[in-house]
Protein backbone atom coordinates (compact mmCIF):
# COMPACT_ATOMS: atom_id res chain seq x y z
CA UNK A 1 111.41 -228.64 -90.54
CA UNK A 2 112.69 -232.75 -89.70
CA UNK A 3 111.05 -235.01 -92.48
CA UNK A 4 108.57 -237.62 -90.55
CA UNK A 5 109.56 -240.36 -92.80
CA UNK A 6 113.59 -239.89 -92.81
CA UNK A 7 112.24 -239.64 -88.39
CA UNK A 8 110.67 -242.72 -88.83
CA UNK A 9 113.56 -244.68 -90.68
CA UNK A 10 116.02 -243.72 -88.00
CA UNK A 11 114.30 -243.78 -84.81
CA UNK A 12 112.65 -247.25 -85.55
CA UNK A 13 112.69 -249.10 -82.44
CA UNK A 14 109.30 -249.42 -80.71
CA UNK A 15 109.62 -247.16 -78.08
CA UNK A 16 111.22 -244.41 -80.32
CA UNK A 17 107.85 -244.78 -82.65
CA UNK A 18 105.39 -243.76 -79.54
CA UNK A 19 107.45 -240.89 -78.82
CA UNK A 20 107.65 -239.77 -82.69
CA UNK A 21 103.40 -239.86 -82.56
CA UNK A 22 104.00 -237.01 -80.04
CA UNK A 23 106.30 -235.20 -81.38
CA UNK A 24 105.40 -231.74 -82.99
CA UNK A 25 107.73 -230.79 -85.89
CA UNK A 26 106.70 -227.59 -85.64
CA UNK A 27 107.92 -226.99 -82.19
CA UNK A 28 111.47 -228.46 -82.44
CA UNK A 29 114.44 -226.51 -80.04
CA UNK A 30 115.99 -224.43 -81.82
CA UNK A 31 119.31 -225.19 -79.29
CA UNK A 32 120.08 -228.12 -76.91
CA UNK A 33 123.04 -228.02 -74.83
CA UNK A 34 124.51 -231.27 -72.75
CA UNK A 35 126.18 -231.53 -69.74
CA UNK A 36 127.69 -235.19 -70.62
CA UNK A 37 128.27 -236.53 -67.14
CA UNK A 38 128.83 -240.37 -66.08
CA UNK A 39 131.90 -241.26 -68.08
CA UNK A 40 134.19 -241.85 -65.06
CA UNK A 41 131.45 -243.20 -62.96
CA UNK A 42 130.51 -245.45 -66.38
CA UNK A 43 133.94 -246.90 -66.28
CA UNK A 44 134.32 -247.60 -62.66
CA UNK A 45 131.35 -249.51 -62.37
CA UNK A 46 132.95 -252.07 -64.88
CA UNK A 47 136.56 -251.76 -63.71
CA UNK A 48 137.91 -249.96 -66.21
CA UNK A 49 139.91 -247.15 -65.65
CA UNK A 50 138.13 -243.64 -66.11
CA UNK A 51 139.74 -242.55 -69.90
CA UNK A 52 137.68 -245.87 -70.70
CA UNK A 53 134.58 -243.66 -70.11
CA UNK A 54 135.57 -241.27 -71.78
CA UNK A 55 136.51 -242.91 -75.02
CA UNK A 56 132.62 -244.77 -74.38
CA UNK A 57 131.26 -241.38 -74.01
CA UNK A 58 132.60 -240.26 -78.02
CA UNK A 59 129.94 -242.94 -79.64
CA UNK A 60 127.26 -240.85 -77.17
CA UNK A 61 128.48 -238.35 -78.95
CA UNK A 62 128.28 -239.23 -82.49
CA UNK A 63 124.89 -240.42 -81.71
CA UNK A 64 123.60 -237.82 -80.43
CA UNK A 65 124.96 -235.27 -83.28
CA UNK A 66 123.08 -237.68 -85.62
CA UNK A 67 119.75 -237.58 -83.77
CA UNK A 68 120.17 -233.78 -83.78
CA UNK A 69 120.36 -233.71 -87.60
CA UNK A 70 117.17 -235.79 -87.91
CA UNK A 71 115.49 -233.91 -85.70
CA UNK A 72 116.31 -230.78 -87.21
CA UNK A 73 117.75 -228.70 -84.54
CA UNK A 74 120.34 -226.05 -85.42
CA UNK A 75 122.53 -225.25 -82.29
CA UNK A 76 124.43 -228.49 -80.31
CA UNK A 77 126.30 -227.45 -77.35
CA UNK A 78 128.05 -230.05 -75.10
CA UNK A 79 130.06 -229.19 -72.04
CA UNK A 80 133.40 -231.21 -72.68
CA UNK A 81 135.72 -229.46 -70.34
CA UNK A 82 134.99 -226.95 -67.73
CA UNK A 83 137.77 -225.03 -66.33
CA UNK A 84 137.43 -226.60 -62.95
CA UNK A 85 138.72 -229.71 -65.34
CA UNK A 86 142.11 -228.81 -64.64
CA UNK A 87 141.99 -230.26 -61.11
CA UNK A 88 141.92 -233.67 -62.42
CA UNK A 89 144.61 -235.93 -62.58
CA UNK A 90 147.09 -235.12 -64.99
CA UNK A 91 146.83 -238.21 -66.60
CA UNK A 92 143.78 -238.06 -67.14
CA UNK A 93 143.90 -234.56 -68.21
CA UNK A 94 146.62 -235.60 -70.75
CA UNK A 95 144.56 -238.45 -72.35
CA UNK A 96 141.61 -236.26 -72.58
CA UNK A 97 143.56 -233.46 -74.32
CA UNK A 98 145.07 -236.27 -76.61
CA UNK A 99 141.53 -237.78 -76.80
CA UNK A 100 140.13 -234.51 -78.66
CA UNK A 101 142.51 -234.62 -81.47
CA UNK A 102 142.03 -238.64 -82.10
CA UNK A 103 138.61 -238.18 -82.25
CA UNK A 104 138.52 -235.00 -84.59
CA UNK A 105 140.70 -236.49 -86.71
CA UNK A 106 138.47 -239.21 -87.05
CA UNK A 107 135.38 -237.84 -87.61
CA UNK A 108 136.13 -234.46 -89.28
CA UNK A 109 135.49 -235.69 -92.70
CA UNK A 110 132.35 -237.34 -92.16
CA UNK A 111 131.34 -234.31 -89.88
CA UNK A 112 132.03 -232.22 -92.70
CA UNK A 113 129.94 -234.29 -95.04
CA UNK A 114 126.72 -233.94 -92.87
CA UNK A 115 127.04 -230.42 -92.60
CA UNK A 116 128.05 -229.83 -89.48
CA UNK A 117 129.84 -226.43 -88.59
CA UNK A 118 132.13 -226.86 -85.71
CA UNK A 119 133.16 -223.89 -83.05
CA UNK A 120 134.72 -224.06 -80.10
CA UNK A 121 134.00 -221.81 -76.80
CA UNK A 122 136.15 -221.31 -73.87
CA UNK A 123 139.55 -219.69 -72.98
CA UNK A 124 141.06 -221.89 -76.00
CA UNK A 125 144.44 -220.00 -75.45
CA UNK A 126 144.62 -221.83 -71.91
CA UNK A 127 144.35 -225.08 -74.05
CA UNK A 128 147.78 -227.21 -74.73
CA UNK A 129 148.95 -225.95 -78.39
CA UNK A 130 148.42 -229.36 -80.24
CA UNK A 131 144.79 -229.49 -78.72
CA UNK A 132 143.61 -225.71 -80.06
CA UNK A 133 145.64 -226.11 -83.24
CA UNK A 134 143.57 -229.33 -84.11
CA UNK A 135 140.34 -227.32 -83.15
CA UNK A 136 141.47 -224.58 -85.22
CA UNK A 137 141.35 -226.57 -88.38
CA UNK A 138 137.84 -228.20 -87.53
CA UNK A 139 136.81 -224.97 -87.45
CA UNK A 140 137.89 -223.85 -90.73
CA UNK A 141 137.27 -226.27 -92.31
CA UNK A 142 133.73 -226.26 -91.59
CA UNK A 143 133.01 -222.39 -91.57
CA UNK A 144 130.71 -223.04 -94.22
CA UNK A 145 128.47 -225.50 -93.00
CA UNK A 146 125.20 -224.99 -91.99
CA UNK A 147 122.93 -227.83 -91.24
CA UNK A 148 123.57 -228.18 -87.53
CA UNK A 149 126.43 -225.81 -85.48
CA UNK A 150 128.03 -228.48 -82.93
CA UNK A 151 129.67 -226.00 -80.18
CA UNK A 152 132.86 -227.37 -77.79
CA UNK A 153 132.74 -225.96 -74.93
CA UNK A 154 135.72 -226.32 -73.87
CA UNK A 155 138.14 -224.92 -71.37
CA UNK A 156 134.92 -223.36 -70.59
CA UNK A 157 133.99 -221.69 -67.16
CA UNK A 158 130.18 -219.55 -67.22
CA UNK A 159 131.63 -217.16 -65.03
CA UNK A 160 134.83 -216.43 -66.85
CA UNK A 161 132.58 -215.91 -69.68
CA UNK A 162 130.74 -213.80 -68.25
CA UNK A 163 133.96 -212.05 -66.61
CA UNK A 164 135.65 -212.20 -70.59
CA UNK A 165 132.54 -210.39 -71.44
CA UNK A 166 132.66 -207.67 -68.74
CA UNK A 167 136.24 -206.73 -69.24
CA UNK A 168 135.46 -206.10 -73.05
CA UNK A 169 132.64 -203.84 -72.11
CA UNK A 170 134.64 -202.01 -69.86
CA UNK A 171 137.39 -201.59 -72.43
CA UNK A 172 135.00 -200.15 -74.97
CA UNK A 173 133.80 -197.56 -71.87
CA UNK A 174 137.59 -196.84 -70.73
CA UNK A 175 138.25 -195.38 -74.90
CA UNK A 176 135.19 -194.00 -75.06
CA UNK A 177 133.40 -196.26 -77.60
CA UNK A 178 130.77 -196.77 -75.08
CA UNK A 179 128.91 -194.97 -72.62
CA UNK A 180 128.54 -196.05 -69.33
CA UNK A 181 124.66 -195.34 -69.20
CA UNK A 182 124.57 -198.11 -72.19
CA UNK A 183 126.30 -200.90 -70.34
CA UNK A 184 123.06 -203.43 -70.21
CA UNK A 185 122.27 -206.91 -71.01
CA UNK A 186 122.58 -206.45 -74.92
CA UNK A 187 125.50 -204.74 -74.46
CA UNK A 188 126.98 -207.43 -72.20
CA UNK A 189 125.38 -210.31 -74.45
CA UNK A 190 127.10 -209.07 -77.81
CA UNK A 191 130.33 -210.39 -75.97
CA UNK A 192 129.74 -213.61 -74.56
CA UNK A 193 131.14 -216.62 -76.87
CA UNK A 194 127.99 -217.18 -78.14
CA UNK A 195 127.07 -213.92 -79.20
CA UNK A 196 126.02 -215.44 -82.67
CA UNK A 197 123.61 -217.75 -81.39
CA UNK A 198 120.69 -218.17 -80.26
CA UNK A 199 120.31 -218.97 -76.20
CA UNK A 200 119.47 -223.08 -75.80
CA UNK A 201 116.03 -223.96 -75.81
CA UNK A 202 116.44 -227.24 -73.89
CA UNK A 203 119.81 -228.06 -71.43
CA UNK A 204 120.14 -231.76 -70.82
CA UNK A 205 122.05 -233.20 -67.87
CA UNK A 206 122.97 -236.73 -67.80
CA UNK A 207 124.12 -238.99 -64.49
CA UNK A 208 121.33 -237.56 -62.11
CA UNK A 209 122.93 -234.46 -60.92
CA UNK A 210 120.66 -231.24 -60.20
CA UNK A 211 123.31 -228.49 -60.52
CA UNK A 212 124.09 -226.35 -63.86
CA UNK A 213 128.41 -226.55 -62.96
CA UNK A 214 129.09 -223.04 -64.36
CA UNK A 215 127.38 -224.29 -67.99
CA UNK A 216 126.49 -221.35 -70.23
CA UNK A 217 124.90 -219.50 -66.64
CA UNK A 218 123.94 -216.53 -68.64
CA UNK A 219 122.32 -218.12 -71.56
CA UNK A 220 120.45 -220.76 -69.78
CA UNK A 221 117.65 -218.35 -67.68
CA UNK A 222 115.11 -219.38 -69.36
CA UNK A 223 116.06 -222.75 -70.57
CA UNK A 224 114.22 -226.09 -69.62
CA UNK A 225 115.80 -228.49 -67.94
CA UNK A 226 115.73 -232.03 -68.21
CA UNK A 227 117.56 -234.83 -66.45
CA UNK A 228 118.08 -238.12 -66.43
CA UNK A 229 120.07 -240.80 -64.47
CA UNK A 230 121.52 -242.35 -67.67
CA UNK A 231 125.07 -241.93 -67.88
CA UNK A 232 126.41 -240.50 -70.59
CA UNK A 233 128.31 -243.49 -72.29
CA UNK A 234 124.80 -244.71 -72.55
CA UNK A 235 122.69 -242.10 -73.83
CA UNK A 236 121.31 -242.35 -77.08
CA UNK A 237 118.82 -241.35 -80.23
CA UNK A 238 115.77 -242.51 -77.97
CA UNK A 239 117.23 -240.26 -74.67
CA UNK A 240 117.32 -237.12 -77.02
CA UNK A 241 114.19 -237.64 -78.73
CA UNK A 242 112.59 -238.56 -74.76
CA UNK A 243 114.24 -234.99 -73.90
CA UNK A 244 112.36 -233.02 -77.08
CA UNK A 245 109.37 -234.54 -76.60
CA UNK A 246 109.08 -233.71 -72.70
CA UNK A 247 110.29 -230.49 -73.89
CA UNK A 248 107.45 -229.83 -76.16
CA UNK A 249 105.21 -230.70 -73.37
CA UNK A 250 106.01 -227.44 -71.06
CA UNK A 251 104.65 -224.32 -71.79
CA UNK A 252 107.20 -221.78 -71.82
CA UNK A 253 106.88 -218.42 -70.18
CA UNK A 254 109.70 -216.47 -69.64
CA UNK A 255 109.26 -214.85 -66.22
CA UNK A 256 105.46 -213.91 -67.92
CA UNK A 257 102.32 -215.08 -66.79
């Protein structure tokens, strides 16, 4: 459980203190997952070109991982590139790929410091060699970390997983390691990416958009959602802890009455 007064020290702005009197520690997501979406639409609207946005959208990033630690959650998932990412322009593409490596090698020590465990899902294999190796080693060298497990999704597609997951099953039927008549969800859940983790609580989509965009489509049934117009160069501390709070708020049901 989050300690109120470490809460208190770091969300200390006014507006961050009326949310924390609503806030019930005892009732914190276990999971939050993030569509980050704005960066290119961050940049244009100042003239910059759209890397800009992304390079804005890493502090986003580091902020929010921090505001997850207060707060106590244990799973962070953010969508950083779908497999419909491809499409972009290569440029773009290329300073992206190049971007991921900058930025682990930046923060990987202080990541490693706070606890954090890092994993990567997605068809990593796809992923240039550079790009994977440097995940690779984040990955290691966090293993044993267990205050907060910040997930890269990344060369990521819902459907593929699902797809991924599917073909495995039917592998396991085609030897005979599995009988047909015990193909159901568990069966088809043990081999999604996330097998090892619990299903988010809470998905977050910044920019404004009301579509999922093939994000964790299995795991997220019973999620809530919660958008916001801020783009995602801008979100911060006080849009996560607006997010867990309106959260806490809903009374979850799970197709029950």
């Amino acid at each position: 459980m989050p300690d109120l007064a470490s809460l208190e020290a770091f969300f200390s702005a006014k507006r961050d203190r009326e949310l924390l009197a609503e806030l019930r520690l005892d009732r914190i997501p276990r999971h939050v997952a993030v569509i980050m979406d704005g960066n290119g639409r961050w940049a244009t609207k100042r003239g910059l070109p759209r890397i800009a946005g992304h390079r804005a959208g890493v502090k986003a990033i580091r902020e929010t991982i921090q505001a997850a630690l207060e707060l106590g959650i244990e799973v962070l998932t953010v969508y950083s590139f779908s497999s419909e990412n491809w499409r972009r322009p290569r440029d773009e593409v290329e300073h992206l790929m190049d971007l991921f490596v900058e930025v682990l090698e930046q923060e990987l020590r202080t990541l490693d410091e706070l606890g954090v465990r890092i994993r990567v899902i997605g068809r990593r294999q796809e992923l240039p060699p550079r790009t994977a190796d440097a995940f690779e080693r984040a990955e290691l060298a966090t293993a044993d970390n267990r205050r907060l497990t910040y997930v890269v999704a990344l060369n990521y597609g819902g459907r593929q997983e699902i797809a991924d997951a599917a073909r495995a099953v039917a592998e396991l039927v085609a030897t005979g390691q599995l009988e047909p008549a015990s193909v159901d969800i568990d069966a088809i859940a043990a081999h999604l990416y996330t097998a090892d983790l619990p299903d988010p609580d809470l998905l977050i989509r910044t920019s404004g958009e009301l579509r999922v965009s093939n994000f964790l489509l299995w795991q997220i049934a019973y999620s809530e959602l919660w958008v916001t117009s801020t783009l995602w160069p801008d979100f911060d501390r006080h849009d996560l802890l607006r997010a867990v709070v309106d959260y806490q708020r809903r009374s979850r049901r799970f197709g029950g009455l």
